[in-house]
PDB file of N, CA and C in Angstrom:
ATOM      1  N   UNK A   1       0.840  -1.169   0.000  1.00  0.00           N
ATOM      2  CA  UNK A   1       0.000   0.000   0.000  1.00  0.00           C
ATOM      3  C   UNK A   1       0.891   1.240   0.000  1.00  0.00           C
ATOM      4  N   UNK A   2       0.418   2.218  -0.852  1.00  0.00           N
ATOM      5  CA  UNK A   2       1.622   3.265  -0.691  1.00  0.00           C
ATOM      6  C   UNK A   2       0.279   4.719  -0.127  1.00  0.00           C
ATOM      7  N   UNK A   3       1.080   5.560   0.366  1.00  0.00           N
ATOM      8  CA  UNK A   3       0.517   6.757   1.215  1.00  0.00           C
ATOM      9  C   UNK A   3       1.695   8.061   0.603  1.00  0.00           C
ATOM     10  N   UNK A   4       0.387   9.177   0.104  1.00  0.00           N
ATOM     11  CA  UNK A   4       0.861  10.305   0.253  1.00  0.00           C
ATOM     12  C   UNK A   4       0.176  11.189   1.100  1.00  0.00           C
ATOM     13  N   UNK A   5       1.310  11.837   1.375  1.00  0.00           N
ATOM     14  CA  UNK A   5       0.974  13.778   2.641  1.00  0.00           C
ATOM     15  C   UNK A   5       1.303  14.976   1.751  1.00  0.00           C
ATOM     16  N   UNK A   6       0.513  15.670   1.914  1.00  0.00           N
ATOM     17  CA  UNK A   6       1.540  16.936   0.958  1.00  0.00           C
ATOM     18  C   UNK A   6       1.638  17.960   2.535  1.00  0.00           C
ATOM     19  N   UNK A   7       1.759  19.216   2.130  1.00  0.00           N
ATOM     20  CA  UNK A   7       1.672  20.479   3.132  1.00  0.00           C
ATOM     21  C   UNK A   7       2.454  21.836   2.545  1.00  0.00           C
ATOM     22  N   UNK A   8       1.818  22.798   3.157  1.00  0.00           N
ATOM     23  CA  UNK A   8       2.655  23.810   2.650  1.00  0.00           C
ATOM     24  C   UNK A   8       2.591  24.792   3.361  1.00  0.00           C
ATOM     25  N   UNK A   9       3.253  25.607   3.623  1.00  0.00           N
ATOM     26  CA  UNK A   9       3.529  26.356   4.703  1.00  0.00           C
ATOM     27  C   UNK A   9       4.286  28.031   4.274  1.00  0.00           C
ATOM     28  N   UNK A  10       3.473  28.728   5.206  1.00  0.00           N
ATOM     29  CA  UNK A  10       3.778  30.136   4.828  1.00  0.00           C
ATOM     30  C   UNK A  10       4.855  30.373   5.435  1.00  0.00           C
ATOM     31  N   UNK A  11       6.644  30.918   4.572  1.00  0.00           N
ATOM     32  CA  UNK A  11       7.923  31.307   5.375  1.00  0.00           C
ATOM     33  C   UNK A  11       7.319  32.061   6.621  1.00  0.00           C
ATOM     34  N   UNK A  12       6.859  33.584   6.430  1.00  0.00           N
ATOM     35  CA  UNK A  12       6.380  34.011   7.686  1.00  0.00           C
ATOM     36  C   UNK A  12       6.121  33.883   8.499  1.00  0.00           C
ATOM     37  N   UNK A  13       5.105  33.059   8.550  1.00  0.00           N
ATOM     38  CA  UNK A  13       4.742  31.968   9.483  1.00  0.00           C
ATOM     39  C   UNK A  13       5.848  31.328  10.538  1.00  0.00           C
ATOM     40  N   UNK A  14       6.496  30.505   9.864  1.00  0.00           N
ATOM     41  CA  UNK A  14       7.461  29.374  10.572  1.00  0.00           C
ATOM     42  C   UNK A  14       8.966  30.760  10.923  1.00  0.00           C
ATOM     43  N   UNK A  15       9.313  32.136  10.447  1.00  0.00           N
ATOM     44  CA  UNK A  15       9.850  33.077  10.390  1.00  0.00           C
ATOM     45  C   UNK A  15       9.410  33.376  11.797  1.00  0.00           C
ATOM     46  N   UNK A  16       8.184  33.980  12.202  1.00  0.00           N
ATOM     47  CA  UNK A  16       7.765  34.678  13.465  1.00  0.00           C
ATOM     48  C   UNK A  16       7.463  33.882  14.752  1.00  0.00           C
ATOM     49  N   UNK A  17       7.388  32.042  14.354  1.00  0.00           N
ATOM     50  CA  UNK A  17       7.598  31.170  15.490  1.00  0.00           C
ATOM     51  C   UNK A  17       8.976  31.158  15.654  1.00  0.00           C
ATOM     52  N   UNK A  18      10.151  31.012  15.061  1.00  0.00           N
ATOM     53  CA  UNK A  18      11.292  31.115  15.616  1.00  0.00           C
ATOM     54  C   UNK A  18      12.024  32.365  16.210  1.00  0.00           C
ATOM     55  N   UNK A  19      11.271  33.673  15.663  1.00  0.00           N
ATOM     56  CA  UNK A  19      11.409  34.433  16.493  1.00  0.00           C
ATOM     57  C   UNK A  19      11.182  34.935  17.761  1.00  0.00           C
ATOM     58  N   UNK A  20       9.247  34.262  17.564  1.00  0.00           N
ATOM     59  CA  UNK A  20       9.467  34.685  19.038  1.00  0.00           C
ATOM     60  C   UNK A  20       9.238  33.622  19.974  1.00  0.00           C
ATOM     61  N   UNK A  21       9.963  32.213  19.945  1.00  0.00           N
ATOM     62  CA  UNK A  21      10.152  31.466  20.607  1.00  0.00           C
ATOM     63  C   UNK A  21      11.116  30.481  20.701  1.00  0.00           C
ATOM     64  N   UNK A  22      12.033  30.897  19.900  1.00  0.00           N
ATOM     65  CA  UNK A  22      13.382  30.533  19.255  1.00  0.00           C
ATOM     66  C   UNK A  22      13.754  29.177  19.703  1.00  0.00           C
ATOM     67  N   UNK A  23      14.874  28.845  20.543  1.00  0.00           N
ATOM     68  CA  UNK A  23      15.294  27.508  21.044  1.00  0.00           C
ATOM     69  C   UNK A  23      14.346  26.315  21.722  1.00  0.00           C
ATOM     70  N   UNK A  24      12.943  26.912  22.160  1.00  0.00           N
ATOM     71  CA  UNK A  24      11.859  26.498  22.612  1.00  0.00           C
ATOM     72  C   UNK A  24      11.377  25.504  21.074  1.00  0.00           C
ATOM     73  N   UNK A  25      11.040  26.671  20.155  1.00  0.00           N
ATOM     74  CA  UNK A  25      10.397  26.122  19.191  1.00  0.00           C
ATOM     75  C   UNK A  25      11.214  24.958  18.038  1.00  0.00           C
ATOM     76  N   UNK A  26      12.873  25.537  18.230  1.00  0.00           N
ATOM     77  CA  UNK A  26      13.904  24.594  17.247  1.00  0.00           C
ATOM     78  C   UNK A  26      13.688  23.138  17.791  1.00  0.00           C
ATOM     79  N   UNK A  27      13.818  23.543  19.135  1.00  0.00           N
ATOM     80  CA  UNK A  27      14.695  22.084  19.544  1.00  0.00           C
ATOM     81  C   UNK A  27      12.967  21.009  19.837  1.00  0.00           C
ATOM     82  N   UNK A  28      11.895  21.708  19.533  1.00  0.00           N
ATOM     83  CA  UNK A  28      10.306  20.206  19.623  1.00  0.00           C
ATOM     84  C   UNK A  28       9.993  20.061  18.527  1.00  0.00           C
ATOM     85  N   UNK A  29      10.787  21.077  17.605  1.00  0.00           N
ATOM     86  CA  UNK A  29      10.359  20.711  16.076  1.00  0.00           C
ATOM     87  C   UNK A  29      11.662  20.631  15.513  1.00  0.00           C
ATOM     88  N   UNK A  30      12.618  20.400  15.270  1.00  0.00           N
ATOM     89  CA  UNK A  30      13.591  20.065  14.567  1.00  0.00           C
ATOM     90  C   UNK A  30      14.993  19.663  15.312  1.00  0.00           C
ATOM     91  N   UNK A  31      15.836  19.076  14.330  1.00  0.00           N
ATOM     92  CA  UNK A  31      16.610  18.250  15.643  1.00  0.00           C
ATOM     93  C   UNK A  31      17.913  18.866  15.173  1.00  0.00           C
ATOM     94  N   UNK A  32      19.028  18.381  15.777  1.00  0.00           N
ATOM     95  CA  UNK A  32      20.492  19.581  15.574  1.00  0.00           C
ATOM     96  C   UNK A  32      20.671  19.471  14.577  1.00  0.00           C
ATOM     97  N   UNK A  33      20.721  18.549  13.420  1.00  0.00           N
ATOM     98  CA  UNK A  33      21.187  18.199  12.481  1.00  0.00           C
ATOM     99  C   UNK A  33      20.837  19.398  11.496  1.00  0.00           C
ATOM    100  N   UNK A  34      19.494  19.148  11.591  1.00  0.00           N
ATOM    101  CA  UNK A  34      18.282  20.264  10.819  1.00  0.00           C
ATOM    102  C   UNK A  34      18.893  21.606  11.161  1.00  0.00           C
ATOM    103  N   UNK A  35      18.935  22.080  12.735  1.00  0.00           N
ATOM    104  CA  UNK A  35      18.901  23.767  12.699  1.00  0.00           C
ATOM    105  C   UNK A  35      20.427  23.429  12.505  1.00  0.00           C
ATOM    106  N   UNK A  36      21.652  23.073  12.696  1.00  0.00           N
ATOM    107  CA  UNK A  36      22.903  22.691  11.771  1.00  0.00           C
ATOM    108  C   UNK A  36      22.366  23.725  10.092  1.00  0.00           C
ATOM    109  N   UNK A  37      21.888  22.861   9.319  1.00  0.00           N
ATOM    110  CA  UNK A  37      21.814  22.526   8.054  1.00  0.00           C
ATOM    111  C   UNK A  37      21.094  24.367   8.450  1.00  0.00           C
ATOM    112  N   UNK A  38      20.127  24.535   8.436  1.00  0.00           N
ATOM    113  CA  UNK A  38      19.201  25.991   8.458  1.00  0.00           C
ATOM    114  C   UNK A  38      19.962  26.780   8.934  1.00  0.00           C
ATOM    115  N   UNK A  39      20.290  26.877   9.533  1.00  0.00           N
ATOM    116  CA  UNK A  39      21.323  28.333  10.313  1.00  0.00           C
ATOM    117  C   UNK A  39      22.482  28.582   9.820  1.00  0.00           C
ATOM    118  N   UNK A  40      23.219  27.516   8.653  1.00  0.00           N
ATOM    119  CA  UNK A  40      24.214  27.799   7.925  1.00  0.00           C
ATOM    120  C   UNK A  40      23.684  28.298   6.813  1.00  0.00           C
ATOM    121  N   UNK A  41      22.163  28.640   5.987  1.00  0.00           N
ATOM    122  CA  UNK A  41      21.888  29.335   5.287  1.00  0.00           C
ATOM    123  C   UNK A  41      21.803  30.632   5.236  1.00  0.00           C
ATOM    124  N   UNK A  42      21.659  31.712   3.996  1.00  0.00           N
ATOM    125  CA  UNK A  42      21.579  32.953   4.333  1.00  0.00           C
ATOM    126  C   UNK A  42      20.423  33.120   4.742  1.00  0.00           C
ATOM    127  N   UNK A  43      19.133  33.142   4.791  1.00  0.00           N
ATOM    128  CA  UNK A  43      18.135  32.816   5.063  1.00  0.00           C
ATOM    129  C   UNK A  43      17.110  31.382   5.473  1.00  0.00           C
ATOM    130  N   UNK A  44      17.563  31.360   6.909  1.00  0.00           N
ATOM    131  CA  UNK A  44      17.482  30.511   7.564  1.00  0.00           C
ATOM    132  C   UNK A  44      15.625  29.672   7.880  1.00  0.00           C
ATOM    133  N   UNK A  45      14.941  31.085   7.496  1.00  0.00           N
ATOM    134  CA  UNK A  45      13.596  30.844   7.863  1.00  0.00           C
ATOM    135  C   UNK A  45      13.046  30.011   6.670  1.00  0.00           C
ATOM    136  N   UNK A  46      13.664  30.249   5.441  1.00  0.00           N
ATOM    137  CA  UNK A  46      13.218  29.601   4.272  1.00  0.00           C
ATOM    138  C   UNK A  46      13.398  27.731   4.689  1.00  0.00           C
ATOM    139  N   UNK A  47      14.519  27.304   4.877  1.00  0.00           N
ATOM    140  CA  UNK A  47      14.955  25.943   5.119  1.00  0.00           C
ATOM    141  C   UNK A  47      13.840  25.683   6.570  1.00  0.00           C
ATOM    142  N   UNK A  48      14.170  26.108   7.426  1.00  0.00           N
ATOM    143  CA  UNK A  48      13.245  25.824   8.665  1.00  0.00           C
ATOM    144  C   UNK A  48      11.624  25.584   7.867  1.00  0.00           C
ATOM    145  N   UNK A  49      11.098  26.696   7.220  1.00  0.00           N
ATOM    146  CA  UNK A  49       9.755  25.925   6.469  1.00  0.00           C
ATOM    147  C   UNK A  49       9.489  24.653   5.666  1.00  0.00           C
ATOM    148  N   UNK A  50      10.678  24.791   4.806  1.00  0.00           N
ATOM    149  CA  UNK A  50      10.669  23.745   4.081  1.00  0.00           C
ATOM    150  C   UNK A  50      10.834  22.222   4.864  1.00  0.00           C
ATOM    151  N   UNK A  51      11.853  22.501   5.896  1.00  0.00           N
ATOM    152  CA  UNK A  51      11.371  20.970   6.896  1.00  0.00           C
ATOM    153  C   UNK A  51      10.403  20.521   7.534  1.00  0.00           C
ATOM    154  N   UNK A  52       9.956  22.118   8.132  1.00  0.00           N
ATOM    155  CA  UNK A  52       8.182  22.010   8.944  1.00  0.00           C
ATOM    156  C   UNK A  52       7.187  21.751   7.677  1.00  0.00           C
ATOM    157  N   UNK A  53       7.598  21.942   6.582  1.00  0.00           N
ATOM    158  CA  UNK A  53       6.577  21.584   5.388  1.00  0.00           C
ATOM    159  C   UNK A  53       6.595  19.882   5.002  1.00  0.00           C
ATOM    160  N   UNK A  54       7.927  19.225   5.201  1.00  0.00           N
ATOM    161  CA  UNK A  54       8.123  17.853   4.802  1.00  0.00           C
ATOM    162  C   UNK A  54       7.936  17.133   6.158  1.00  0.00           C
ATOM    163  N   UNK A  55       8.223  17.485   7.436  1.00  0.00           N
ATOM    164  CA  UNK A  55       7.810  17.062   8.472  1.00  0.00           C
ATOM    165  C   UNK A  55       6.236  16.791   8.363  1.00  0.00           C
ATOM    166  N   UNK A  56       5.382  17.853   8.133  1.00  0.00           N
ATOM    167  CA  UNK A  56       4.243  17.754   7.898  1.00  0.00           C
ATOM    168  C   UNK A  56       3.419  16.688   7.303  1.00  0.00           C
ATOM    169  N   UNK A  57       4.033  16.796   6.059  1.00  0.00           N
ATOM    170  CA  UNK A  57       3.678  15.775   4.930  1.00  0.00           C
ATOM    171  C   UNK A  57       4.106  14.791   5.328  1.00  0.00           C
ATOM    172  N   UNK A  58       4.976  14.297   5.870  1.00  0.00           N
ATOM    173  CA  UNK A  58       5.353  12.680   6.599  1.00  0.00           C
ATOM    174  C   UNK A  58       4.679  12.390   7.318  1.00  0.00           C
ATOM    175  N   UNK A  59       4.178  13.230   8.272  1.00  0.00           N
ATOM    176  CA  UNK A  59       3.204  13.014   9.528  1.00  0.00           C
ATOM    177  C   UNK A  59       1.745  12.315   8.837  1.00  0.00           C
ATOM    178  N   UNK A  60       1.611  13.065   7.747  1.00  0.00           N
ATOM    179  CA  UNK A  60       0.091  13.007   7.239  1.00  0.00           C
ATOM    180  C   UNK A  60       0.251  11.651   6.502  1.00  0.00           C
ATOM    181  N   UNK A  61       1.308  11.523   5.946  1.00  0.00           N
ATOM    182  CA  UNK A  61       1.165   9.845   4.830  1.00  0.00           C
ATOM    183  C   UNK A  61       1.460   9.266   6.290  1.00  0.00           C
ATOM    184  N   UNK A  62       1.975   8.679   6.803  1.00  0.00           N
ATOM    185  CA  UNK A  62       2.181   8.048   8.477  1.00  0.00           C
ATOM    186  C   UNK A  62       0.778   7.644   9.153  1.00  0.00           C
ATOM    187  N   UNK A  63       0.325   9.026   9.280  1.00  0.00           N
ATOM    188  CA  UNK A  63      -1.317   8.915   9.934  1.00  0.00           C
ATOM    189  C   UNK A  63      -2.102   8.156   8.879  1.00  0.00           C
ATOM    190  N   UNK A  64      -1.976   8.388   7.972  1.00  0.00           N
ATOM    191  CA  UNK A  64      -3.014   8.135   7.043  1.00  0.00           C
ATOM    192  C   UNK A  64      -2.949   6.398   7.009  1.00  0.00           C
ATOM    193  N   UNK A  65      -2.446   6.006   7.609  1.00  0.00           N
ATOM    194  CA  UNK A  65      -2.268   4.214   7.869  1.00  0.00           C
ATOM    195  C   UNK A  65      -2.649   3.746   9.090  1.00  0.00           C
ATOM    196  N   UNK A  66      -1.560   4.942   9.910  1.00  0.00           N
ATOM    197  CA  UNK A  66      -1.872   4.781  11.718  1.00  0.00           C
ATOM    198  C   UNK A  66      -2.475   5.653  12.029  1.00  0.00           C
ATOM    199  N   UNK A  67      -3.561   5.481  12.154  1.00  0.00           N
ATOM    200  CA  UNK A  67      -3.811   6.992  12.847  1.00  0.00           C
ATOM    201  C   UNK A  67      -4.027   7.408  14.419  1.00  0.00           C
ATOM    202  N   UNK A  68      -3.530   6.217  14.749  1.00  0.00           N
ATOM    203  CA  UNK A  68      -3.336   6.339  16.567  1.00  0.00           C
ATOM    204  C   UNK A  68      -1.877   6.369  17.026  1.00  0.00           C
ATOM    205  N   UNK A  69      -0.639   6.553  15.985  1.00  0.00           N
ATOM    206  CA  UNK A  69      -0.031   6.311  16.174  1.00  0.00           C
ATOM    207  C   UNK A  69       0.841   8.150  17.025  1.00  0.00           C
ATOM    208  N   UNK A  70       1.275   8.223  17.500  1.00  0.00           N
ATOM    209  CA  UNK A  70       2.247   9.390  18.484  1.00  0.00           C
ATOM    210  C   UNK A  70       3.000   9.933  17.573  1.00  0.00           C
ATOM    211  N   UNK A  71       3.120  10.910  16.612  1.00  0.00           N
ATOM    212  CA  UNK A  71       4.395  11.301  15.713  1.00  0.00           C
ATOM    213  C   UNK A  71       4.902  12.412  16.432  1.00  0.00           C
ATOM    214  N   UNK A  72       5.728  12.823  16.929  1.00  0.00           N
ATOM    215  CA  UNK A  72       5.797  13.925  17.290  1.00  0.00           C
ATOM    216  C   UNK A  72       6.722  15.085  16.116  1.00  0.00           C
ATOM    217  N   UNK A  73       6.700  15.930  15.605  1.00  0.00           N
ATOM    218  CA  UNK A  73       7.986  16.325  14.296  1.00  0.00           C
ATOM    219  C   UNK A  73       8.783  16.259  15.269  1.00  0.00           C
ATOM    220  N   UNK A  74       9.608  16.382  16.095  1.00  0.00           N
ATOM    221  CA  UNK A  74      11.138  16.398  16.507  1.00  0.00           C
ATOM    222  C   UNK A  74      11.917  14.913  16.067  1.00  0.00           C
ATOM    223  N   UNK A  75      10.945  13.775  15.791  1.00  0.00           N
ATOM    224  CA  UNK A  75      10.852  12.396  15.743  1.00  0.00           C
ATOM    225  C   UNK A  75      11.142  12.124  13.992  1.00  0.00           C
ATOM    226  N   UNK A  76      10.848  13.081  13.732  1.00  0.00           N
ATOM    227  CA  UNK A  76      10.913  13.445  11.706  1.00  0.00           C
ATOM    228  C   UNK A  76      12.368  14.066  11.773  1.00  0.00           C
ATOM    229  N   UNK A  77      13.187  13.669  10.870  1.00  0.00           N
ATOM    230  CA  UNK A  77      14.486  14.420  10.450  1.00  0.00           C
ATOM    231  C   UNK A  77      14.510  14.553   9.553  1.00  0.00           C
ATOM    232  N   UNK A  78      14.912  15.736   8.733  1.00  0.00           N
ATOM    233  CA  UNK A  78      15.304  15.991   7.433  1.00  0.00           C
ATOM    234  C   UNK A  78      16.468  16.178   7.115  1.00  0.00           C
ATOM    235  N   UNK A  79      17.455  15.061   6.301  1.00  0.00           N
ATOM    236  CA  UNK A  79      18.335  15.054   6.233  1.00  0.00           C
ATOM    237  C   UNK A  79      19.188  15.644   5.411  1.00  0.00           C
ATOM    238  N   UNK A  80      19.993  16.447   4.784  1.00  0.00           N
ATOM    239  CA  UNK A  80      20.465  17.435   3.889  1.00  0.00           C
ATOM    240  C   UNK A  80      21.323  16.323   3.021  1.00  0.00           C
ATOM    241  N   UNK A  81      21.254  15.723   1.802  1.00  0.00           N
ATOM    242  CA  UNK A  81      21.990  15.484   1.060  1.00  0.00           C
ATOM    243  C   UNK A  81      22.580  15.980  -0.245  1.00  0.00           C
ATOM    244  N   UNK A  82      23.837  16.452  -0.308  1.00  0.00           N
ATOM    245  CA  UNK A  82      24.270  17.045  -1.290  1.00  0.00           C
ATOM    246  C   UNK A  82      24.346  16.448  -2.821  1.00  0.00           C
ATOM    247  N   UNK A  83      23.381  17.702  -3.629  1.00  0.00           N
ATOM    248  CA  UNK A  83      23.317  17.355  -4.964  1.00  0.00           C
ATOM    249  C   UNK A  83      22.100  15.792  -5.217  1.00  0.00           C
ATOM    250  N   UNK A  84      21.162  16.158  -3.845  1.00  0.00           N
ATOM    251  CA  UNK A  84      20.310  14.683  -4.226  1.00  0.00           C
ATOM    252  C   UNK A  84      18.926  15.233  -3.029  1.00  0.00           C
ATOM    253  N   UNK A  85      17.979  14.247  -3.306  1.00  0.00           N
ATOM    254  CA  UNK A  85      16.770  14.364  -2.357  1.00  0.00           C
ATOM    255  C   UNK A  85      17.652  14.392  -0.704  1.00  0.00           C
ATOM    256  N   UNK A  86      16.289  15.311   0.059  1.00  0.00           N
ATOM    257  CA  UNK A  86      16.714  14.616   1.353  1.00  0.00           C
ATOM    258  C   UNK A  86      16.734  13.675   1.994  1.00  0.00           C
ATOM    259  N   UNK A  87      16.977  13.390   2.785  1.00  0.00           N
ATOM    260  CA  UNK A  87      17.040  11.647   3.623  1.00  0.00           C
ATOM    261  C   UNK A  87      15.967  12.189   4.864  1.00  0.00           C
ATOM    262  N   UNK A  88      15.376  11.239   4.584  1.00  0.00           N
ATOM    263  CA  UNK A  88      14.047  10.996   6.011  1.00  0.00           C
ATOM    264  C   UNK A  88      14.862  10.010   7.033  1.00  0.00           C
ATOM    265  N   UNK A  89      14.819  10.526   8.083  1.00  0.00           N
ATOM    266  CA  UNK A  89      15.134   9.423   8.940  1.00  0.00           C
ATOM    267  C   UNK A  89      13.882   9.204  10.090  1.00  0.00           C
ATOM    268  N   UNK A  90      13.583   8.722  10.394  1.00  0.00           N
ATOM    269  CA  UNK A  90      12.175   8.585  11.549  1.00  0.00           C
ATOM    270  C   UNK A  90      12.918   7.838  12.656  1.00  0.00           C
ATOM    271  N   UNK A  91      13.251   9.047  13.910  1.00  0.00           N
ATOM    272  CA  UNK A  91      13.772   8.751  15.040  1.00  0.00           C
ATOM    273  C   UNK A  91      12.605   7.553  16.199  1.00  0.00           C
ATOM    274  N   UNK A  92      12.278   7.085  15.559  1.00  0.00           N
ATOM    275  CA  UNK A  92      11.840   5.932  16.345  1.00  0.00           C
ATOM    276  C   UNK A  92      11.110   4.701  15.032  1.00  0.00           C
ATOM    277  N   UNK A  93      10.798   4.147  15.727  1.00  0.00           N
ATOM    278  CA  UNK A  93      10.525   2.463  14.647  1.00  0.00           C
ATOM    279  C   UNK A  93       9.577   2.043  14.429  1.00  0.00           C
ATOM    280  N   UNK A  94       9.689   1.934  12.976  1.00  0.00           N
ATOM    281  CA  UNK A  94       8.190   1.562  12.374  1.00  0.00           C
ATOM    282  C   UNK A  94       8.875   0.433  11.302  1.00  0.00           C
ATOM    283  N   UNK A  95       7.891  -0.623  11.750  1.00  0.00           N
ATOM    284  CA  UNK A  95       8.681  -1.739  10.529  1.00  0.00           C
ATOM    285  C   UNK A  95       8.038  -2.224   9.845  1.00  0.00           C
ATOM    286  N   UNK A  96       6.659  -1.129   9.596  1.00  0.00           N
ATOM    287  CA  UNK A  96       6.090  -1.198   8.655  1.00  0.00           C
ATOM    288  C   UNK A  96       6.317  -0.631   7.379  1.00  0.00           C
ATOM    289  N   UNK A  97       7.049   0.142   7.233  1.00  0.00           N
ATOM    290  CA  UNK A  97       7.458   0.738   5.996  1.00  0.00           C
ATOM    291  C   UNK A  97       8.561   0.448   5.456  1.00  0.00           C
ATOM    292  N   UNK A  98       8.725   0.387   4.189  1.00  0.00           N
ATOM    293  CA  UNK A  98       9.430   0.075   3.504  1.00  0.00           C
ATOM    294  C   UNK A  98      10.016   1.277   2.739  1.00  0.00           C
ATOM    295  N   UNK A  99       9.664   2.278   2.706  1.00  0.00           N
ATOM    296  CA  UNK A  99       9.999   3.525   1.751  1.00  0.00           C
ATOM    297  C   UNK A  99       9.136   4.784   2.079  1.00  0.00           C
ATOM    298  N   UNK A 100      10.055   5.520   2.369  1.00  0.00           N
ATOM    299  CA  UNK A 100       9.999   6.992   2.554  1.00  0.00           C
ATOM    300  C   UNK A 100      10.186   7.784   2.132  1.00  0.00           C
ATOM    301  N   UNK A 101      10.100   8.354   1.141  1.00  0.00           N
ATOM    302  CA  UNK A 101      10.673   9.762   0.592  1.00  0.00           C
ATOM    303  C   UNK A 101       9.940  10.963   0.459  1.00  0.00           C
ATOM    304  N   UNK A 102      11.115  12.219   0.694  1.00  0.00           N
ATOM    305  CA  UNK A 102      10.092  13.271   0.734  1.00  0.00           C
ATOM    306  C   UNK A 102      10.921  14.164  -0.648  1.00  0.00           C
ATOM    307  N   UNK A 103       9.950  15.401  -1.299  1.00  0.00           N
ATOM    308  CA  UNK A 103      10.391  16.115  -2.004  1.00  0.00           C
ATOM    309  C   UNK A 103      10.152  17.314  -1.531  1.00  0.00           C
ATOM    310  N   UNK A 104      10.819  18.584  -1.571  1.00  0.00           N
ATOM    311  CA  UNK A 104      10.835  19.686  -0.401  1.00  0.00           C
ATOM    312  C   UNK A 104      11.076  21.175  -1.494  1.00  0.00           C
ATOM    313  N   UNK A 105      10.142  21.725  -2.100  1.00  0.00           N
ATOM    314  CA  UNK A 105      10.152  23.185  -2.761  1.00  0.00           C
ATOM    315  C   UNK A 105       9.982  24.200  -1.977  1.00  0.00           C
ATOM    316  N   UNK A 106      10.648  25.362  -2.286  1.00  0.00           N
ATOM    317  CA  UNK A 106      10.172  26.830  -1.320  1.00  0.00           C
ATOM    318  C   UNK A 106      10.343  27.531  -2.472  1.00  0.00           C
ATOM    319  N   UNK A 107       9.803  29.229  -2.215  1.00  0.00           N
ATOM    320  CA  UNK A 107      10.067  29.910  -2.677  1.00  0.00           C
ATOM    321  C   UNK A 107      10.297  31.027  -1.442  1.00  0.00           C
ATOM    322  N   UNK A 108      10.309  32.545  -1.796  1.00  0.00           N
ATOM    323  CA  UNK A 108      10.812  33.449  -0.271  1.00  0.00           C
ATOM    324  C   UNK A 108       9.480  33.523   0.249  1.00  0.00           C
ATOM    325  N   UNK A 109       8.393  33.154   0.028  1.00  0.00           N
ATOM    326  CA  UNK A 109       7.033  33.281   1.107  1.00  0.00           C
ATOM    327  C   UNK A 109       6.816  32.095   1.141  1.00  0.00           C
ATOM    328  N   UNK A 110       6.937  30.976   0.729  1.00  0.00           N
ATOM    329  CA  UNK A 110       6.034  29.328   0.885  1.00  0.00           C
ATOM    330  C   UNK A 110       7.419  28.793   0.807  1.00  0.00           C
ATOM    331  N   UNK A 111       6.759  27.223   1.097  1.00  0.00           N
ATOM    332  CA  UNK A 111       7.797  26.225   1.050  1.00  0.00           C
ATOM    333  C   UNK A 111       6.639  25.272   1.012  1.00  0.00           C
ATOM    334  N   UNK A 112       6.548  23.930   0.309  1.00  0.00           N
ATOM    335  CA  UNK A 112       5.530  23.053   0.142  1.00  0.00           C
ATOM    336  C   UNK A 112       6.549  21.801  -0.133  1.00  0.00           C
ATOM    337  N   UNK A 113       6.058  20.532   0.373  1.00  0.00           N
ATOM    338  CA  UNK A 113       6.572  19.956   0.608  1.00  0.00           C
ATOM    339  C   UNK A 113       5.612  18.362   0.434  1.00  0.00           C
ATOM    340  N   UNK A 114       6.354  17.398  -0.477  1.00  0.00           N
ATOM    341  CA  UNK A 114       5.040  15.761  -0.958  1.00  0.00           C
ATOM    342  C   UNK A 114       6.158  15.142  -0.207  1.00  0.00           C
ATOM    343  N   UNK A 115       5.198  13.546   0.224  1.00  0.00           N
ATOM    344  CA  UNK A 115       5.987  12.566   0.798  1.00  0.00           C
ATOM    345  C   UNK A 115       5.264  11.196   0.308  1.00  0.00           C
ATOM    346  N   UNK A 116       6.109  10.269  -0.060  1.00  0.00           N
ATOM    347  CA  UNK A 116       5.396   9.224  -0.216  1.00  0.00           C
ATOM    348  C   UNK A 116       5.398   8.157   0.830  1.00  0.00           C
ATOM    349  N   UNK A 117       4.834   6.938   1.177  1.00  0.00           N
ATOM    350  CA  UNK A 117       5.199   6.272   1.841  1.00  0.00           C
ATOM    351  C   UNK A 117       4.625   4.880   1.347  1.00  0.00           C
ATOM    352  N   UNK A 118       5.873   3.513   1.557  1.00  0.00           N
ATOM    353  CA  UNK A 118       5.188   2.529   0.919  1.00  0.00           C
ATOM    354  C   UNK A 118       5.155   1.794   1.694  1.00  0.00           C
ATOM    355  N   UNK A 119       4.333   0.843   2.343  1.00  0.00           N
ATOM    356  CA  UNK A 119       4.371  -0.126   3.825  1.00  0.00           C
ATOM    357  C   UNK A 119       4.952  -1.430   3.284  1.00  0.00           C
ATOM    358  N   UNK A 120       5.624  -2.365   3.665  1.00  0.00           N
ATOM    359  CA  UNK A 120       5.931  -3.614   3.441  1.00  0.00           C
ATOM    360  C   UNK A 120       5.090  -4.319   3.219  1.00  0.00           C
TER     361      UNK A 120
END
């Protein structure tokens, strides 16, 4: 069975939660790796959406199978690979799936973000 999530998310938005709740809001929604990867950009709020946008969309293909299941995004990683898609990693275990991938667009106001998911 395969599962898609989409989501999309206004920069501003995910821009004025890290402002005004900064290390509170990084560290329950994204993990070091992530604000690593975002804070070495020139514009940091753009990347931070685009993960809260693919976080999103993982959550939603995920639910859309389990839907009792606990996701929390800090539990979602988006992994930065150079010159290729990102790497999903899902900090806890599901051995139901077999395939994960997410695809992650922004522009300077949005960032939207598809995920597929295929269960074993």
């Amino acid at each position: 069975m395969i599962y898609v999530g989409n989501d999309i998310v206004k920069v501003s938005r995910i821009h004025d939660l890290i402002t005004k709740y900064k290390n509170r809001a990084l560290s329950h929604i994204f993990t070091s790796v992530e604000v690593e990867y975002c804070e070495s950009k020139i514009h940091p709020e753009i990347h931070y959406s685009g993960r809260f946008a693919a976080k999103e969309a993982i959550k939603k293909a995920i639910l859309s199978y389990n839907p009792k299941l606990n996701m929390p995004l800090a539990n979602i990683e988006i992994e930065p690979v150079k010159d290729s898609a990102p790497k999903v990693n899902l900090l806890m275990e599901d051995n139901n799936i077999a395939y994960l991938n997410v695809s992650i667009s922004h522009t300077d106001e949005y960032a939207t973000a598809v995920a597929i998911l295929e269960l074993k």
